[in-house]
N, C-alpha and C. Protein backbone atom coordinates (compact mmCIF):
# COMPACT_ATOMS: atom_id res chain seq x y z
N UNK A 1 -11.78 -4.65 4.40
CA UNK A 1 -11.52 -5.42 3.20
C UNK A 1 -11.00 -6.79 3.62
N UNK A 2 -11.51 -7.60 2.83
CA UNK A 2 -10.85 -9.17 3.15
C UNK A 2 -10.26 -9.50 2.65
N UNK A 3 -8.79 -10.09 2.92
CA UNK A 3 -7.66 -10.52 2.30
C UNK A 3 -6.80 -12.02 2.90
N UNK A 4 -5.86 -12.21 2.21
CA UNK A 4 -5.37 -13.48 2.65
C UNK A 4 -3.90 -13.25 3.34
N UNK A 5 -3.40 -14.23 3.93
CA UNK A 5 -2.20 -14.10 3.99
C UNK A 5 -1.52 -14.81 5.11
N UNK A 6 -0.54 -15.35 4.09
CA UNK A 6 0.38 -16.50 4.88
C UNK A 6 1.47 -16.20 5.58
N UNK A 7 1.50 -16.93 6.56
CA UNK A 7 2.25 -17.30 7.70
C UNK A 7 2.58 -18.94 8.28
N UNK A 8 4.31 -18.73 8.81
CA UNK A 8 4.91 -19.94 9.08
C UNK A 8 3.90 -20.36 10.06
N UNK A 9 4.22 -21.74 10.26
CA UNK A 9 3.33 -22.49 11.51
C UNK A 9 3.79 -21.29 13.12
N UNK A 10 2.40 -21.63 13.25
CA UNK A 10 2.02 -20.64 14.92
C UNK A 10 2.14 -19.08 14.73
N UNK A 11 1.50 -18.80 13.27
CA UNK A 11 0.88 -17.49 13.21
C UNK A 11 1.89 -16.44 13.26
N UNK A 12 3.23 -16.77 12.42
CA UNK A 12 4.39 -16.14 12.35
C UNK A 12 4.70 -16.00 11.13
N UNK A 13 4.52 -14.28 10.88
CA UNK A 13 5.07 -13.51 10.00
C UNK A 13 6.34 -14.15 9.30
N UNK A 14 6.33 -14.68 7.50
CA UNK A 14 7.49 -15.00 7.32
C UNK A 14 8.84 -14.45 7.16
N UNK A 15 8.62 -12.56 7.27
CA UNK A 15 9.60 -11.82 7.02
C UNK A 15 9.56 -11.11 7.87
N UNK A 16 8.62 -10.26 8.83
CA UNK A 16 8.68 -9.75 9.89
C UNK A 16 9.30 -10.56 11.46
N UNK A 17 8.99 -11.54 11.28
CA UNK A 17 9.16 -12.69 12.61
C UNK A 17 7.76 -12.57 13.73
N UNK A 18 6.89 -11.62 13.29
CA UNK A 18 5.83 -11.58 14.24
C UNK A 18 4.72 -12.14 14.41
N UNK A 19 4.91 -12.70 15.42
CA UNK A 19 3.69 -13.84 16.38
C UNK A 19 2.28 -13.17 15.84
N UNK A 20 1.10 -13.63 15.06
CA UNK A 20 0.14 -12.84 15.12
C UNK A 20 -0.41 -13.51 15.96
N UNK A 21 -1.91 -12.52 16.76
CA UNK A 21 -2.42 -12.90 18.13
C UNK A 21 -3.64 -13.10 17.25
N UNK A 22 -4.66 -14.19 17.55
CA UNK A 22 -5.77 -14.65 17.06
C UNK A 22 -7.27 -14.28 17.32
N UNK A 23 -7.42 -13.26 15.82
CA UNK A 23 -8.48 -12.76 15.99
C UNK A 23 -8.06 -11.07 17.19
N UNK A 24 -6.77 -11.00 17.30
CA UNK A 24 -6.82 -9.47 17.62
C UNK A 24 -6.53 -8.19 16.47
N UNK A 25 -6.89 -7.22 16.79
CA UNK A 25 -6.13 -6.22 16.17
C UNK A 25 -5.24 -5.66 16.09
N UNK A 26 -4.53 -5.78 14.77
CA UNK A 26 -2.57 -5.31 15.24
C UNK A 26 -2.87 -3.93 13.93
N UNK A 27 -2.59 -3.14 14.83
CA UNK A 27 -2.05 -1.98 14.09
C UNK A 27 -0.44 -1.55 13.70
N UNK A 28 0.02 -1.13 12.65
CA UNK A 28 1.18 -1.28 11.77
C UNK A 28 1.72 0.22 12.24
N UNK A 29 2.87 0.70 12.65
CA UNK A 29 4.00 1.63 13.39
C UNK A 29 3.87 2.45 12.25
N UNK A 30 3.46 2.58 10.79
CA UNK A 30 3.81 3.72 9.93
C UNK A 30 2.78 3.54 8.64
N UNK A 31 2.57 4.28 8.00
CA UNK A 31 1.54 4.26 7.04
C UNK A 31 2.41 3.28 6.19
N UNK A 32 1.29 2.52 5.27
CA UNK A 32 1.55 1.60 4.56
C UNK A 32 2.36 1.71 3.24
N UNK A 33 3.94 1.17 3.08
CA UNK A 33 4.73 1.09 2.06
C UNK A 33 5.28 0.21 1.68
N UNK A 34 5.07 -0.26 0.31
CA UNK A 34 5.78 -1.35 -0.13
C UNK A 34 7.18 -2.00 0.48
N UNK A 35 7.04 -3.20 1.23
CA UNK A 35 8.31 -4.14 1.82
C UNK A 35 9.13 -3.50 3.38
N UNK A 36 7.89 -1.96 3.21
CA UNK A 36 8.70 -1.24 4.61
C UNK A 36 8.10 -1.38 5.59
N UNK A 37 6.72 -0.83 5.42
CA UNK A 37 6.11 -0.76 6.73
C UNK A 37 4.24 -1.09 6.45
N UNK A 38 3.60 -1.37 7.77
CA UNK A 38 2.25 -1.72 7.28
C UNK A 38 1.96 -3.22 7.21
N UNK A 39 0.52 -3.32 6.97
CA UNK A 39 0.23 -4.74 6.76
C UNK A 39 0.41 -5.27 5.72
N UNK A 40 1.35 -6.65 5.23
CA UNK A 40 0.58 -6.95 4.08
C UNK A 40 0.20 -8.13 3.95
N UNK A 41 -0.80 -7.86 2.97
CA UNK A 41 -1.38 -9.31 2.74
C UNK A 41 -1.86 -9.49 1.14
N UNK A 42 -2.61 -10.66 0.51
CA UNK A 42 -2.53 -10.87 -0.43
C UNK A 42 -4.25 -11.17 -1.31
N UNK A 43 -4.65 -10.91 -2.41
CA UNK A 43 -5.81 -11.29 -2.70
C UNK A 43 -5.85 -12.29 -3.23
N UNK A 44 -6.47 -12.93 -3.85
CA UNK A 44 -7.02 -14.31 -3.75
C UNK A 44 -6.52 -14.98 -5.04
N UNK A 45 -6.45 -13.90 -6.12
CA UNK A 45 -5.61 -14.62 -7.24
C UNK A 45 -4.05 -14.27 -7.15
N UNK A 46 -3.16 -14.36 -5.81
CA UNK A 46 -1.91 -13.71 -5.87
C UNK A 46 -1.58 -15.34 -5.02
N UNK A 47 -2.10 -16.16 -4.35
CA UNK A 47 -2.09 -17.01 -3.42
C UNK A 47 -0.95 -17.85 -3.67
N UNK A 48 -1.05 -18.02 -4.74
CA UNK A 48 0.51 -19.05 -5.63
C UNK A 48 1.18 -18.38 -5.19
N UNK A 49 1.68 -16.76 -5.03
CA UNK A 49 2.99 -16.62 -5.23
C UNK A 49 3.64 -16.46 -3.82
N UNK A 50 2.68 -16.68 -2.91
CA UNK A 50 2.73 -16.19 -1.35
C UNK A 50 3.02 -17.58 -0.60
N UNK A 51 3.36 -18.52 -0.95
CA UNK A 51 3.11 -19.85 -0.49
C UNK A 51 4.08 -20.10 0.82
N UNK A 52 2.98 -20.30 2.23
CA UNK A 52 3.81 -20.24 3.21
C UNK A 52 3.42 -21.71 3.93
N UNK A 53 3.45 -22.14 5.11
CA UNK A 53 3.19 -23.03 5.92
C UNK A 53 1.30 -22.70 6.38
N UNK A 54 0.81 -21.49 6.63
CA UNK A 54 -0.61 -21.59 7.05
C UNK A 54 -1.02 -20.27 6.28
N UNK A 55 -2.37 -20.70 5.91
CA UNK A 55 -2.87 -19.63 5.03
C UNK A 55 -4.08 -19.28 5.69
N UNK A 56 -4.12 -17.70 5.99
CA UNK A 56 -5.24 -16.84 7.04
C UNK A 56 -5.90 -16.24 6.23
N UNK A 57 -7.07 -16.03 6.59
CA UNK A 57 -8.30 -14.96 5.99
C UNK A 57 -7.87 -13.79 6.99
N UNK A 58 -7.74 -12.51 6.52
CA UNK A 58 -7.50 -11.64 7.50
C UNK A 58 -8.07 -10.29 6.79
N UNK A 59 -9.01 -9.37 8.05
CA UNK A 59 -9.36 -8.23 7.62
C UNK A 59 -8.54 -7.76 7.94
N UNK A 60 -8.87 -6.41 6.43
CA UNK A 60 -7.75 -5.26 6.72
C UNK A 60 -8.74 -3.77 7.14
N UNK A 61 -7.98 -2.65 7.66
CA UNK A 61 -8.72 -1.70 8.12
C UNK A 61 -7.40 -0.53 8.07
N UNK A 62 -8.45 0.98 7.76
CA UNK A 62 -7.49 1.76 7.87
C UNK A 62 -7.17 2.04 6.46
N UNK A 63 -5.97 2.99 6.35
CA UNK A 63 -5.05 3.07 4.83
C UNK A 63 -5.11 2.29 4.23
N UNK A 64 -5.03 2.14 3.05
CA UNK A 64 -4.89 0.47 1.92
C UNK A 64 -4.24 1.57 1.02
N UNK A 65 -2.87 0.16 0.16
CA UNK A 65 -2.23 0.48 -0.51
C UNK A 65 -2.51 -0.56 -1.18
N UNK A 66 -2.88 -0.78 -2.84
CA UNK A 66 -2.88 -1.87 -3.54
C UNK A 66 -1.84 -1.53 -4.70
N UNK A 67 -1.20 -2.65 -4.61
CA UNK A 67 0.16 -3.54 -5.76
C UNK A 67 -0.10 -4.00 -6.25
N UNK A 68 0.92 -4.70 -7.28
CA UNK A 68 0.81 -5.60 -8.01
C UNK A 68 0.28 -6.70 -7.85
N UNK A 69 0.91 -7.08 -6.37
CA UNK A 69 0.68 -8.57 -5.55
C UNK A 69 0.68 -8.18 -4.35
N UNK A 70 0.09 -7.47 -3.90
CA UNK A 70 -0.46 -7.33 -2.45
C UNK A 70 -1.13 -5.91 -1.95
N UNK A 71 -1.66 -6.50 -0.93
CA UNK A 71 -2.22 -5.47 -0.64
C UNK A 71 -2.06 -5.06 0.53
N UNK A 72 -1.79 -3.39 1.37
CA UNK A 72 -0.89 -3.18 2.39
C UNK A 72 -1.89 -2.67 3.62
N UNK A 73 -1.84 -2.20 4.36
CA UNK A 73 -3.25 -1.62 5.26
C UNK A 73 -2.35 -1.50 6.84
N UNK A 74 -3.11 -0.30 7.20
CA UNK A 74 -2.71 0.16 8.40
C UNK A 74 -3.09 -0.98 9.75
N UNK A 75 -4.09 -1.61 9.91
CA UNK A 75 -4.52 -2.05 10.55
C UNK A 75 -5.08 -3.56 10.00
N UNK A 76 -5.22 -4.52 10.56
CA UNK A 76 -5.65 -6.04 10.48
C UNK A 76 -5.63 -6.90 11.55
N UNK A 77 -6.77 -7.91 11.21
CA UNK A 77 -6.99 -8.93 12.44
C UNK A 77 -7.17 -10.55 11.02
N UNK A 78 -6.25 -11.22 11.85
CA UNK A 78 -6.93 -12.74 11.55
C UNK A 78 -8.18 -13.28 11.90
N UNK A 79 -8.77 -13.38 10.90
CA UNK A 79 -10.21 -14.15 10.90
C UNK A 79 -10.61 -15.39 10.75
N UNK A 80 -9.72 -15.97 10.51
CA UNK A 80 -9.50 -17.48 10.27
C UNK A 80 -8.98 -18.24 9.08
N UNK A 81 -8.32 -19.35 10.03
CA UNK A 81 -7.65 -20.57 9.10
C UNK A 81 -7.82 -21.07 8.29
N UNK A 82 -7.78 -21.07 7.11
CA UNK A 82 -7.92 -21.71 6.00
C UNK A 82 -7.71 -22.98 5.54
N UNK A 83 -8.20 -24.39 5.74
CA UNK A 83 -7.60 -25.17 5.63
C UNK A 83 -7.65 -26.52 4.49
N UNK A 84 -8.51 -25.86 3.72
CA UNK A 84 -8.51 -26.62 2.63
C UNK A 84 -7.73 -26.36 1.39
C-alpha cells in the first residue's frame, strides 16, 4: 500500500527519533497499535495534519491498521521525496 509520511530533515522520525535508511526495509518490533508500536504513516487527504520538515512517499507491507488519520503497518520502505 502507498502512503505518505513526514519526517524532520535527514529522514528522522518526528516522535520516534529514528534515522530512516533510504529506500530500505524497516520492519516494526510489534504488531501495529495506535501511538505504540508499528509503522505509521498517513494518506493523502490527512497531509495537513501531519506537517513536518520532509514529506516521503513510503510503501507499507505486512499488517495494516487503518484510523482515523493514519495508517499503521508492520513493515515499510521510503520510496521517495516529495518535493513539490
Amino acid at each position: 500500500m502507498n502512503a505518505y509520511k513526514f519526517l524532520h530533515a535527514g529522514r528522522v522520525g518526528p516522535f520516534s527519533g529514528f534515522a530512516w535508511p533510504e529506500a530500505s526495509w524497516v520492519d516494526a518490533e510489534a504488531p501495529p497499535e495506535l501511538c505504540r508500536s508499528g509503522i505509521h504513516a498517513c494518506r493523502l487527504e490527512h497531509l495537513a495534519y501531519w506537517l513536518a520538515d520532509e514529506l516521503w512517499r513510503i510503501e507499507l507491507d505486512g499488517e495494516l491498521v487503518e484510523t482515523e488519520l493514519q495508517v499503521i503497518a508492520t513493515r515499510a520502505r521510503l520510496v521517495e521525496r516529495v518535493s513539490a
